[in-house]
N, C-alpha and C. Protein backbone atom coordinates (compact mmCIF):
# COMPACT_ATOMS: atom_id res chain seq x y z
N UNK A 1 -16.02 57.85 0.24
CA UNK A 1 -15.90 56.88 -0.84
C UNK A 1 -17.04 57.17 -1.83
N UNK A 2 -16.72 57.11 -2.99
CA UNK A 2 -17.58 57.38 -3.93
C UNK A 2 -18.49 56.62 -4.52
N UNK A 3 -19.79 56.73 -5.42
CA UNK A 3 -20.78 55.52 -5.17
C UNK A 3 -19.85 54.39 -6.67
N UNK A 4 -19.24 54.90 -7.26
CA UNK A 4 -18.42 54.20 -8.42
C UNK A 4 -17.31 53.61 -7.78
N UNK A 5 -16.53 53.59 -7.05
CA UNK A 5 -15.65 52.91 -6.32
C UNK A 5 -16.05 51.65 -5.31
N UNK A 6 -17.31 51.78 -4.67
CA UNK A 6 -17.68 51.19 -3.62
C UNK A 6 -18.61 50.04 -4.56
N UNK A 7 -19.17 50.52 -6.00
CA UNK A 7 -19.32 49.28 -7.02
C UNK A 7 -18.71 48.40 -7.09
N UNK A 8 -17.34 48.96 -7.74
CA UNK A 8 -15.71 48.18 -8.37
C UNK A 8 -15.78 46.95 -6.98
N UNK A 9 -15.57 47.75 -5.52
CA UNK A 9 -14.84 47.05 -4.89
C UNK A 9 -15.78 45.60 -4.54
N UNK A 10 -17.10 46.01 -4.65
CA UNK A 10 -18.50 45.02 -4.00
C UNK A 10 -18.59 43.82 -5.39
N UNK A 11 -17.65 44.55 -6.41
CA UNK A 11 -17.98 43.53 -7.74
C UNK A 11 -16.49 42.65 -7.76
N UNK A 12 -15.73 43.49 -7.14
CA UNK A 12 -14.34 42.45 -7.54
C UNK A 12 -14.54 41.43 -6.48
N UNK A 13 -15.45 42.03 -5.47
CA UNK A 13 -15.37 40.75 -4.06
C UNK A 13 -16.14 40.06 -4.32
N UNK A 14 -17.24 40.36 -5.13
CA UNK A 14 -18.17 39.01 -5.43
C UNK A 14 -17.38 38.34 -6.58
N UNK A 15 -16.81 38.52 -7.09
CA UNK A 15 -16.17 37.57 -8.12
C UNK A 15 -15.57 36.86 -7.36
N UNK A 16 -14.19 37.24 -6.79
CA UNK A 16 -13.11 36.47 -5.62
C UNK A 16 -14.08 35.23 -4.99
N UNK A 17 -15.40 35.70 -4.27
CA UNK A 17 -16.30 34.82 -3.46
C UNK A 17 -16.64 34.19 -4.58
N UNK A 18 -17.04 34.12 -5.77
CA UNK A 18 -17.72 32.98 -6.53
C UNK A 18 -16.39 32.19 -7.27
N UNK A 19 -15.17 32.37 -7.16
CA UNK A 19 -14.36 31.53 -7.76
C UNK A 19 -13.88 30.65 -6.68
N UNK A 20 -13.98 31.15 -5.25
CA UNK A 20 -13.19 30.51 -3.90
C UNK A 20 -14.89 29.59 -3.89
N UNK A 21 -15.77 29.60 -4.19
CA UNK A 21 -16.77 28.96 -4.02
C UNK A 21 -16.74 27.76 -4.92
N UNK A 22 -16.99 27.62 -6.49
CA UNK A 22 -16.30 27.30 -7.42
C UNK A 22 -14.85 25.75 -7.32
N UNK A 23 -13.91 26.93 -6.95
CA UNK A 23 -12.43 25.99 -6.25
C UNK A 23 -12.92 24.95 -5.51
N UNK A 24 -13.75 25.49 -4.47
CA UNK A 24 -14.26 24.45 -3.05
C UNK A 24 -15.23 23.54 -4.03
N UNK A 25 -15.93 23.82 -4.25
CA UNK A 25 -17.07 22.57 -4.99
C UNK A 25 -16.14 21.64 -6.30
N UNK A 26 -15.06 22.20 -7.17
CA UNK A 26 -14.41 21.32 -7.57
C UNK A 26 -13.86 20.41 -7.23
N UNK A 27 -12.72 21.09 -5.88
CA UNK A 27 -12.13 20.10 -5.19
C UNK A 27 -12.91 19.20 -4.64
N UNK A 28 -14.08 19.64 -3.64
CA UNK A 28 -14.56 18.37 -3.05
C UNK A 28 -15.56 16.97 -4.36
N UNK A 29 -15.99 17.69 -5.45
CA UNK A 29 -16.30 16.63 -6.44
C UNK A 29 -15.22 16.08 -6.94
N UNK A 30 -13.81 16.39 -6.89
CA UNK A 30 -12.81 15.39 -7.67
C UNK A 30 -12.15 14.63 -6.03
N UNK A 31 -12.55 14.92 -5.15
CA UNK A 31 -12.02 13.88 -4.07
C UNK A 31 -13.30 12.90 -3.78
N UNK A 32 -14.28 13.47 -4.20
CA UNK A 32 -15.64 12.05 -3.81
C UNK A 32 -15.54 11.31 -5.47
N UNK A 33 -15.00 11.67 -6.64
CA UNK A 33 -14.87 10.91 -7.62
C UNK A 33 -13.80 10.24 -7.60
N UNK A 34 -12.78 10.22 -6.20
CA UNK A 34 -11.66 9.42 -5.97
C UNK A 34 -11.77 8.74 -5.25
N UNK A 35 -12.37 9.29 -4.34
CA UNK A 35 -12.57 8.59 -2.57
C UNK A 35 -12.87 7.69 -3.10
N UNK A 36 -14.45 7.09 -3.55
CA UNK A 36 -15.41 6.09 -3.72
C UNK A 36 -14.64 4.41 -4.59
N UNK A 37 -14.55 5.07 -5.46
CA UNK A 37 -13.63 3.82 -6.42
C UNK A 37 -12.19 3.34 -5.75
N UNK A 38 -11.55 4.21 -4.89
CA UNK A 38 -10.17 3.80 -3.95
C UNK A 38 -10.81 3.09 -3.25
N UNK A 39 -12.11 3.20 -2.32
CA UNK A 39 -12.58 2.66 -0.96
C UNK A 39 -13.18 1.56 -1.56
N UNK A 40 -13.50 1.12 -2.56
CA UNK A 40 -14.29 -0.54 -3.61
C UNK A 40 -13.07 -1.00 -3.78
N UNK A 41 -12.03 -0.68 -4.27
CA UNK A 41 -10.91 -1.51 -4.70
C UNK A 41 -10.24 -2.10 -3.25
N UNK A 42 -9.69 -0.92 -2.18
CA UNK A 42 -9.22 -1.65 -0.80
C UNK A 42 -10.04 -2.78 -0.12
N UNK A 43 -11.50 -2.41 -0.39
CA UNK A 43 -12.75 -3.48 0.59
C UNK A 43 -12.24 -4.62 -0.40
N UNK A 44 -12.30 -4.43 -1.76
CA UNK A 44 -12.49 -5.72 -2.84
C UNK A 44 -10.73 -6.44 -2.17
N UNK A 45 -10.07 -5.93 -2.42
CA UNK A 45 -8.37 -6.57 -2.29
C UNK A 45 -7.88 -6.93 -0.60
N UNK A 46 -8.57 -6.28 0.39
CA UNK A 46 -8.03 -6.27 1.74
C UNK A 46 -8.22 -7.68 2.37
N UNK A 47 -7.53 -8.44 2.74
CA UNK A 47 -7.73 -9.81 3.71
C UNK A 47 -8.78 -9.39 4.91
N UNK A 48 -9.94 -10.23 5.04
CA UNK A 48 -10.72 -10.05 6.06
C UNK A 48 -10.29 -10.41 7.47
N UNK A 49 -10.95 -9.87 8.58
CA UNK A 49 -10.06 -10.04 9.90
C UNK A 49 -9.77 -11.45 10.36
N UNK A 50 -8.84 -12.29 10.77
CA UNK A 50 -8.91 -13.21 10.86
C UNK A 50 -8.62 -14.40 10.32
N UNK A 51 -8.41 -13.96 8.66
CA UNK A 51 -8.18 -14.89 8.10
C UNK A 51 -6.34 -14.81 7.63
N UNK A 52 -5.92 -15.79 6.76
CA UNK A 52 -4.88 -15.55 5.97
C UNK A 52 -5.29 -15.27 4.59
N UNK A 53 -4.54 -14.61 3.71
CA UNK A 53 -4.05 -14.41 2.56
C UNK A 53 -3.79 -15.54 1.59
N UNK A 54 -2.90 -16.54 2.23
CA UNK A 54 -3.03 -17.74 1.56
C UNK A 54 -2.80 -19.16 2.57
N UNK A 55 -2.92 -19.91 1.77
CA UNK A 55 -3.10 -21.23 2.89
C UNK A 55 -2.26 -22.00 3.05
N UNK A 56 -1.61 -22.16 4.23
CA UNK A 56 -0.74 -22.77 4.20
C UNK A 56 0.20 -22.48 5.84
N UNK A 57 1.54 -22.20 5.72
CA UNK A 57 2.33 -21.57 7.17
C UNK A 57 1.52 -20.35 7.06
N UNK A 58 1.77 -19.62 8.66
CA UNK A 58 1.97 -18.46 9.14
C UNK A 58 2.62 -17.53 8.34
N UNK A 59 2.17 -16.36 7.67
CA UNK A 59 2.77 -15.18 6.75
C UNK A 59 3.63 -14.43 7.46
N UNK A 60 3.87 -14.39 8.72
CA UNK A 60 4.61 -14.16 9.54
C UNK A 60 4.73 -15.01 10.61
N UNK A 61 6.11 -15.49 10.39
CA UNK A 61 6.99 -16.84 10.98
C UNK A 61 7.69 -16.38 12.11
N UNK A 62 7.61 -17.24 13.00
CA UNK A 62 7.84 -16.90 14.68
C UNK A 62 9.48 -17.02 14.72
N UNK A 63 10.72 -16.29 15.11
CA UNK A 63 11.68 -15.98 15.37
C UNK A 63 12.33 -15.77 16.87
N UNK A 64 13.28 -16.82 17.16
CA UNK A 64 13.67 -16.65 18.44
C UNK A 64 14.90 -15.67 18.94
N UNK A 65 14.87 -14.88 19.81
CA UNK A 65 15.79 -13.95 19.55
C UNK A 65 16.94 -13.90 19.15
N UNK A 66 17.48 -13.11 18.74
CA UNK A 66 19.04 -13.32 18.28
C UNK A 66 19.88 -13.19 20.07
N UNK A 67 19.93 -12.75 20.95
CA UNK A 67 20.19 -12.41 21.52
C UNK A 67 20.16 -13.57 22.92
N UNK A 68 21.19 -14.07 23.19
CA UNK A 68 20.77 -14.86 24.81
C UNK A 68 21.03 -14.39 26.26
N UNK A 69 19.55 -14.75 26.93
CA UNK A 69 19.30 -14.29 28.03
C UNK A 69 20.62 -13.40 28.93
N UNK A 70 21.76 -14.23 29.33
CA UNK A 70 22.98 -13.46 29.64
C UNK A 70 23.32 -12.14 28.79
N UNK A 71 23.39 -12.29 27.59
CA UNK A 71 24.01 -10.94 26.62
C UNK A 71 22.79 -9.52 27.12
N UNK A 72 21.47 -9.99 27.48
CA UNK A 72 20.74 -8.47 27.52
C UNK A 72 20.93 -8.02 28.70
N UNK A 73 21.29 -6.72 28.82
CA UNK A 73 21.63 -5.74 29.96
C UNK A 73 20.26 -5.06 30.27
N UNK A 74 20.23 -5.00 31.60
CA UNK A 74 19.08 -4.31 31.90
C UNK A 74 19.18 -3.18 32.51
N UNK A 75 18.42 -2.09 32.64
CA UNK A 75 18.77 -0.84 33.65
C UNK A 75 18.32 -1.09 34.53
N UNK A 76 19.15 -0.74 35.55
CA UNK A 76 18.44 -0.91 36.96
C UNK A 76 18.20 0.32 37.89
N UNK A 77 17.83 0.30 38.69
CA UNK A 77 17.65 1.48 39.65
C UNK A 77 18.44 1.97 40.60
């Protein structure tokens, strides 16, 4: 290999490495300039554990089966 070829190839690979370097540091600054403001808005809007949403009934209302005891089949052994 010649000393002009073994340049080319050591210069096209450092380019490739500084744009894949580049790519990576963009992407991860436009996902921490997303992450942060998504993760303030869910904490700000999310119902805390325990509580309700609003006041009043159960937000989910208790339902007795459609189904009576005789009608369900069971597998047996």
């Amino acid at each position: 290999m010649n000393k002009g070829q073994a340049t080319l190839e050591f210069s096209l690979v450092l380019i490739i490495t500084m744009v894949l370097i580049g790519g990576f540091i963009g992407i991860t600054t436009w996902v921490v300039g997303h992450l942060i403001p998504r993760q303030d808005q869910y904490e700000f809007d999310r119902v805390g554990a325990g509580t309700k949403a609003t006041a009043g009934l159960p937000e989910i209302g208790y339902h007795t089966s459609l189904y009576a005891d005789d009608q369900v089949y069971y597998l047996r052994r």
